[in-house]
Protein backbone atom coordinates (compact mmCIF):
# COMPACT_ATOMS: atom_id res chain seq x y z
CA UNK A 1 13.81 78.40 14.58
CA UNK A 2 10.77 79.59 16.70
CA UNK A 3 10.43 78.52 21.16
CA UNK A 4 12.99 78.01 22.91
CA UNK A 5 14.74 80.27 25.34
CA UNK A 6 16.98 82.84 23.72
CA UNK A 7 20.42 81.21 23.48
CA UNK A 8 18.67 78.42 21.67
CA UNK A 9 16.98 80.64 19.26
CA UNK A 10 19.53 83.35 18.03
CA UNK A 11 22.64 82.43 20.22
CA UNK A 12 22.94 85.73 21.16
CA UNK A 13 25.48 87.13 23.43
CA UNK A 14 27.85 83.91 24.56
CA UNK A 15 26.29 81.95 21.60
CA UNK A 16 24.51 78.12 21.87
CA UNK A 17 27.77 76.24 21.20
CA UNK A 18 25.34 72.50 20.59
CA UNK A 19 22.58 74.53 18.43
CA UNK A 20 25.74 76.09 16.25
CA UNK A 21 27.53 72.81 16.00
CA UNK A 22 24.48 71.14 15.09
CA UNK A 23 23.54 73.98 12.88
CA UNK A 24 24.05 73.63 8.88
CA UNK A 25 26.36 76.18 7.09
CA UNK A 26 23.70 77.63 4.64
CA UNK A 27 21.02 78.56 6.96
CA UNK A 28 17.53 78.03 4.71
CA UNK A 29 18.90 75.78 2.59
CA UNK A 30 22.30 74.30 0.81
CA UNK A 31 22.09 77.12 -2.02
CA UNK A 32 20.74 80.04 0.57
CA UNK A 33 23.75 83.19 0.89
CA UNK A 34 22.07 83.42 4.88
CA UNK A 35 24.40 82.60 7.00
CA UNK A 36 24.50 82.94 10.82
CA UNK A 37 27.46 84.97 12.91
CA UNK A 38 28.92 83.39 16.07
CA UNK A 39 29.59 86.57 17.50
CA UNK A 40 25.59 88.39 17.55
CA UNK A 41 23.24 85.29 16.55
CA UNK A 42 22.07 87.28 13.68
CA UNK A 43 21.55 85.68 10.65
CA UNK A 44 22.27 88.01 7.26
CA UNK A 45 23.64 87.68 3.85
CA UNK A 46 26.84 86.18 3.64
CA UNK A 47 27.77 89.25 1.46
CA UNK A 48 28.40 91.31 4.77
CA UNK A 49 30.48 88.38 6.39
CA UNK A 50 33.69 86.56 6.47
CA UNK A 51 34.03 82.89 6.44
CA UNK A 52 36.35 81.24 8.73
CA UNK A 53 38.01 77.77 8.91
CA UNK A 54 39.78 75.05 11.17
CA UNK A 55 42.76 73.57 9.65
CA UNK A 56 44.64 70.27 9.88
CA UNK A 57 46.72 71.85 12.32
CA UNK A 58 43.32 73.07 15.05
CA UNK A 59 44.03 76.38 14.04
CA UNK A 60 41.13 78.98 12.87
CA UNK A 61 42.33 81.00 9.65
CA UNK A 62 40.59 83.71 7.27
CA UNK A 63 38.60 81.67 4.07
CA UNK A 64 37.94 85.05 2.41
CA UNK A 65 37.28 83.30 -1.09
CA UNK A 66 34.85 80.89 0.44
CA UNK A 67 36.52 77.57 -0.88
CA UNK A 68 38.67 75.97 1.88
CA UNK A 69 36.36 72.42 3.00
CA UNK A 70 34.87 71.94 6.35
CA UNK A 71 32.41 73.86 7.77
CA UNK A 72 32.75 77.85 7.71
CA UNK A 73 32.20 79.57 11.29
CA UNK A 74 31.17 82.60 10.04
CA UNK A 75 31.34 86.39 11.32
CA UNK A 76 29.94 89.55 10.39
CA UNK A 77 32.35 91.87 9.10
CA UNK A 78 32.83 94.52 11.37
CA UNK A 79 36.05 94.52 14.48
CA UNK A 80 34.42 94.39 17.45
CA UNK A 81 32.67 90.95 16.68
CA UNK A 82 35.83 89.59 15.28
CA UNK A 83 37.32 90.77 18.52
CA UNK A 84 34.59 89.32 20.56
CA UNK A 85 34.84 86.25 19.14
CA UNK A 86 38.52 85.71 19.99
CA UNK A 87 37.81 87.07 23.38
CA UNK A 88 35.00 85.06 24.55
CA UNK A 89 36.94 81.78 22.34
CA UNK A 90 33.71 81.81 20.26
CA UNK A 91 35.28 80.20 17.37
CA UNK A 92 35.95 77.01 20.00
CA UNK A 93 32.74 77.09 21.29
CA UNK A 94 30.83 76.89 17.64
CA UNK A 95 33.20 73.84 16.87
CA UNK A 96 32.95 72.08 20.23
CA UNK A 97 36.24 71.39 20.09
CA UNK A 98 40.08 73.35 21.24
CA UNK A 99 40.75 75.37 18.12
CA UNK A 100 43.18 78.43 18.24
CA UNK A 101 42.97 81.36 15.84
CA UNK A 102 46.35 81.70 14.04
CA UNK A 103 48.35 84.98 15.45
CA UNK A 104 47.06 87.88 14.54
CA UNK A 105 43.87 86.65 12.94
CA UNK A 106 42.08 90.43 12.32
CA UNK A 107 45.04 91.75 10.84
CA UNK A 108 45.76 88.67 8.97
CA UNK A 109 42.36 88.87 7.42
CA UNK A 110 42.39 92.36 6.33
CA UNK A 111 45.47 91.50 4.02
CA UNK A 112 43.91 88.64 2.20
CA UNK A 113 40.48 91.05 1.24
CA UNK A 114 42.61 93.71 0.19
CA UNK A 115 44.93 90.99 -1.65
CA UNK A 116 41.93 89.81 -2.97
CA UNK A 117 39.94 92.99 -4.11
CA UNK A 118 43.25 93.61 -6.11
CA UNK A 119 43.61 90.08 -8.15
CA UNK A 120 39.85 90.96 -8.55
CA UNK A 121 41.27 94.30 -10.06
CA UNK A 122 43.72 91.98 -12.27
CA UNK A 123 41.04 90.03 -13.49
CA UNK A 124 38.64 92.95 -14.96
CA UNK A 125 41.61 94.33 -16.73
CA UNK A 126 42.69 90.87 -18.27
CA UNK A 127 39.15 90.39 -19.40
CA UNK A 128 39.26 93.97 -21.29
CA UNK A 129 37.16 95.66 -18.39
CA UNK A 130 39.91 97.99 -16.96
CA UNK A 131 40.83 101.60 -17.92
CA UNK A 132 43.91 103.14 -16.84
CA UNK A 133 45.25 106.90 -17.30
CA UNK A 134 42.91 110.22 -16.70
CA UNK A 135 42.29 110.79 -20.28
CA UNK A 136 41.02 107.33 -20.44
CA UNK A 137 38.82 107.30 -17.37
CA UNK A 138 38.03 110.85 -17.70
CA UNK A 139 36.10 110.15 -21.19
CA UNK A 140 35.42 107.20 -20.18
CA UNK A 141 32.89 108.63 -17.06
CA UNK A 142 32.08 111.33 -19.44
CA UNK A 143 30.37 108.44 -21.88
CA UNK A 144 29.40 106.21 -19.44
CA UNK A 145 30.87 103.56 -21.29
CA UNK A 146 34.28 101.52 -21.66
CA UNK A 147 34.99 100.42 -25.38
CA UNK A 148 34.83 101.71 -28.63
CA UNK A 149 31.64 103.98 -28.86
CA UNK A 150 28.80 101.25 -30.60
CA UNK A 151 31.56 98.52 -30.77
CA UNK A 152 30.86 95.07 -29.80
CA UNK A 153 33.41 94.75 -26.79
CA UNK A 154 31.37 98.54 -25.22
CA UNK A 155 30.26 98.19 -21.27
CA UNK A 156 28.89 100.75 -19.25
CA UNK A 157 31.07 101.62 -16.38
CA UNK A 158 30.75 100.33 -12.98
CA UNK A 159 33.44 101.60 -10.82
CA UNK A 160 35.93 104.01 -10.49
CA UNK A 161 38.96 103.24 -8.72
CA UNK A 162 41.72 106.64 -7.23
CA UNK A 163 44.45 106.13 -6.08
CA UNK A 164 44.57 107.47 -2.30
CA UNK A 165 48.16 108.84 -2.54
CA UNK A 166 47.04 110.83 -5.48
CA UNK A 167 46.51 114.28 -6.41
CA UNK A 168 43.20 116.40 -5.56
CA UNK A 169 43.68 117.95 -8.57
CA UNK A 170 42.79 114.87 -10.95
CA UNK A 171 40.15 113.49 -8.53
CA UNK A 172 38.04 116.58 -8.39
CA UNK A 173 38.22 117.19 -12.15
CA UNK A 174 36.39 113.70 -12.12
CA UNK A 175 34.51 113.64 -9.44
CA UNK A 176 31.21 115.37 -11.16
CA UNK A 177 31.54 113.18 -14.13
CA UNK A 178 31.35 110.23 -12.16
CA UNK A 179 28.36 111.80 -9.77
CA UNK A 180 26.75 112.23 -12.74
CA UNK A 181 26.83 109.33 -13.95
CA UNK A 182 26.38 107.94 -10.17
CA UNK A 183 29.69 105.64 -10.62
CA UNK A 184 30.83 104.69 -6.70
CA UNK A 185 34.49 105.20 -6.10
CA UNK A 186 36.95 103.31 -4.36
CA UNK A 187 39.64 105.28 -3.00
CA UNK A 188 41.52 102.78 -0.49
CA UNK A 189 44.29 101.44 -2.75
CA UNK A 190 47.78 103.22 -3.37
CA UNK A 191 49.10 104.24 -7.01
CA UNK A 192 51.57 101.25 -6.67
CA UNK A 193 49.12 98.63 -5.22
CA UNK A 194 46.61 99.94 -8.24
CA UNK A 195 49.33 99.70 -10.52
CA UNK A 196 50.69 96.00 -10.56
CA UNK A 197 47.43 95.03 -10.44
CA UNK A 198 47.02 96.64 -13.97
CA UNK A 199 50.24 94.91 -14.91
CA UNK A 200 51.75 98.51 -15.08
CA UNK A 201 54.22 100.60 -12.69
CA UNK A 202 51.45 102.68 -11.62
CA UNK A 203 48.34 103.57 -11.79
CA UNK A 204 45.77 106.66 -10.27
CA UNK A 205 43.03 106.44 -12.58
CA UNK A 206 40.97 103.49 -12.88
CA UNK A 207 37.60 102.55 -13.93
CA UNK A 208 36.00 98.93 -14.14
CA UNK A 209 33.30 98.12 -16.14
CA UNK A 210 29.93 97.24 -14.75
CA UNK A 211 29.50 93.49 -13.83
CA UNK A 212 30.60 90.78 -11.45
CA UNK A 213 33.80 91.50 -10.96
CA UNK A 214 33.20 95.22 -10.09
CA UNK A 215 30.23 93.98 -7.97
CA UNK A 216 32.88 91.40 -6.02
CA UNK A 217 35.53 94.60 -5.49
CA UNK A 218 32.56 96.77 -3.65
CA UNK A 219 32.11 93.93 -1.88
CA UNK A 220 35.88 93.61 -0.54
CA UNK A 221 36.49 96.77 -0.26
CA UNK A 222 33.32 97.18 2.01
CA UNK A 223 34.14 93.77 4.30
CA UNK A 224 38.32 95.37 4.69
CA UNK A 225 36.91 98.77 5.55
CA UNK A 226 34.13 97.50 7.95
CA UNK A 227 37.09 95.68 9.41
CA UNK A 228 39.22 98.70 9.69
CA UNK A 229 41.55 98.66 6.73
CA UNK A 230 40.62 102.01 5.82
CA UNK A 231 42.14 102.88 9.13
CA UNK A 232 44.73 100.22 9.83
């Protein structure tokens, strides 16, 4: 949008409730990931955001998997725009209409990323891209790859998941490898949470292999930290 006075271009700090309302979803187009925040105005990649919806009931509630219907009121993932929004009963104004956030709506969506980083977790192992056990993801980082060395099934490794109630010892003994072979790590989830994930009692020691689904648990676990999971 270009003219206009500022509230009716970016909807900065109390937001244009008409311009939102009137506003489609996917800003620059139905397939576009730009979405606009009703907290700051800014529009970014939905990547970075959280998509919220109004139920049957007029209640506002976390659509962290992006497939409830209606139109998403979205917000960038970081607390104090979720709490401004709840303060300043943004999520009313974008709707034009008395909607009330279900009880504890922060905390609430924290759980369901970290709920859903984990089936994401579930998912790479089912699909043969999950390593378990330090010998495992230790020679695993030291190849690089997951698999049988030349086999059909081989993938490079993407991520490496520790357990945060686990020992220094094992994590620094892995730590170069995976510098090396610049592997992130992901070090917010418990041995047990890690664990059933894996379908096993525990786990410490995990690496995914590189793709979509270790793309989509970066992306969680950066949208529940940025929210203050690591903290919470």
């Amino acid at each position: 949008m270009s003219g206009g006075s500022e509230a009716t271009t970016g909807y900065p700090p109390e937001l244009d409730a008409e311009a939102q309302a009137d506003e489609p979803e996917a800003v620059a187009g139905r397939k576009s990931p730009l979405r606009r925040c009703i907290a700051s105005g800014k529009v970014q990649d939905k990547a970075g955001m959280v998509r919220f919806v109004i139920g049957p009931d007029q209640q506002v509630v976390p659509d962290v998997d992006e497939t409830l219907p209606g139109r998403g009121l979205w917000l960038t993932a970081e607390v104090g725009l979720v709490e401004k929004a709840l303060a300043k009963g943004l999520f009313a104004k974008a709707a034009r209409r008395g909607v009330k956030p279900v009880p504890d709506l922060l905390a609430l969506t924290r759980r369901l990323i970290r709920r859903r980083a984990l089936g994401l977790v579930g998912l790479a192992r089912k699909g043969g891209g999950a390593l378990a056990g330090f010998e495992k993801v230790q020679a695993a980082l030291r190849s690089g790859f997951i698999g049988r060395a030349g086999g059909a099934g081989q993938k490079s490794v993407g991520l490496w998941l520790e357990a945060c109630d686990g020992s220094d010892d094992g994590r620094t003994k892995l730590y170069a490898l995976a510098q090396a072979r610049g592997v992130p790590l992901v070090d917010v989830f418990d041995r047990a949470e890690l664990g059933a994930a894996l379908g096993r009692e525990e786990a410490v020691h995990v690496v995914l292999a590189a793709g979509p689904l270790a793309k989509q648990v970066r992306r969680e676990v950066a949208r529940f930290s940025a929210l203050g999971g690591a903290d919470a």
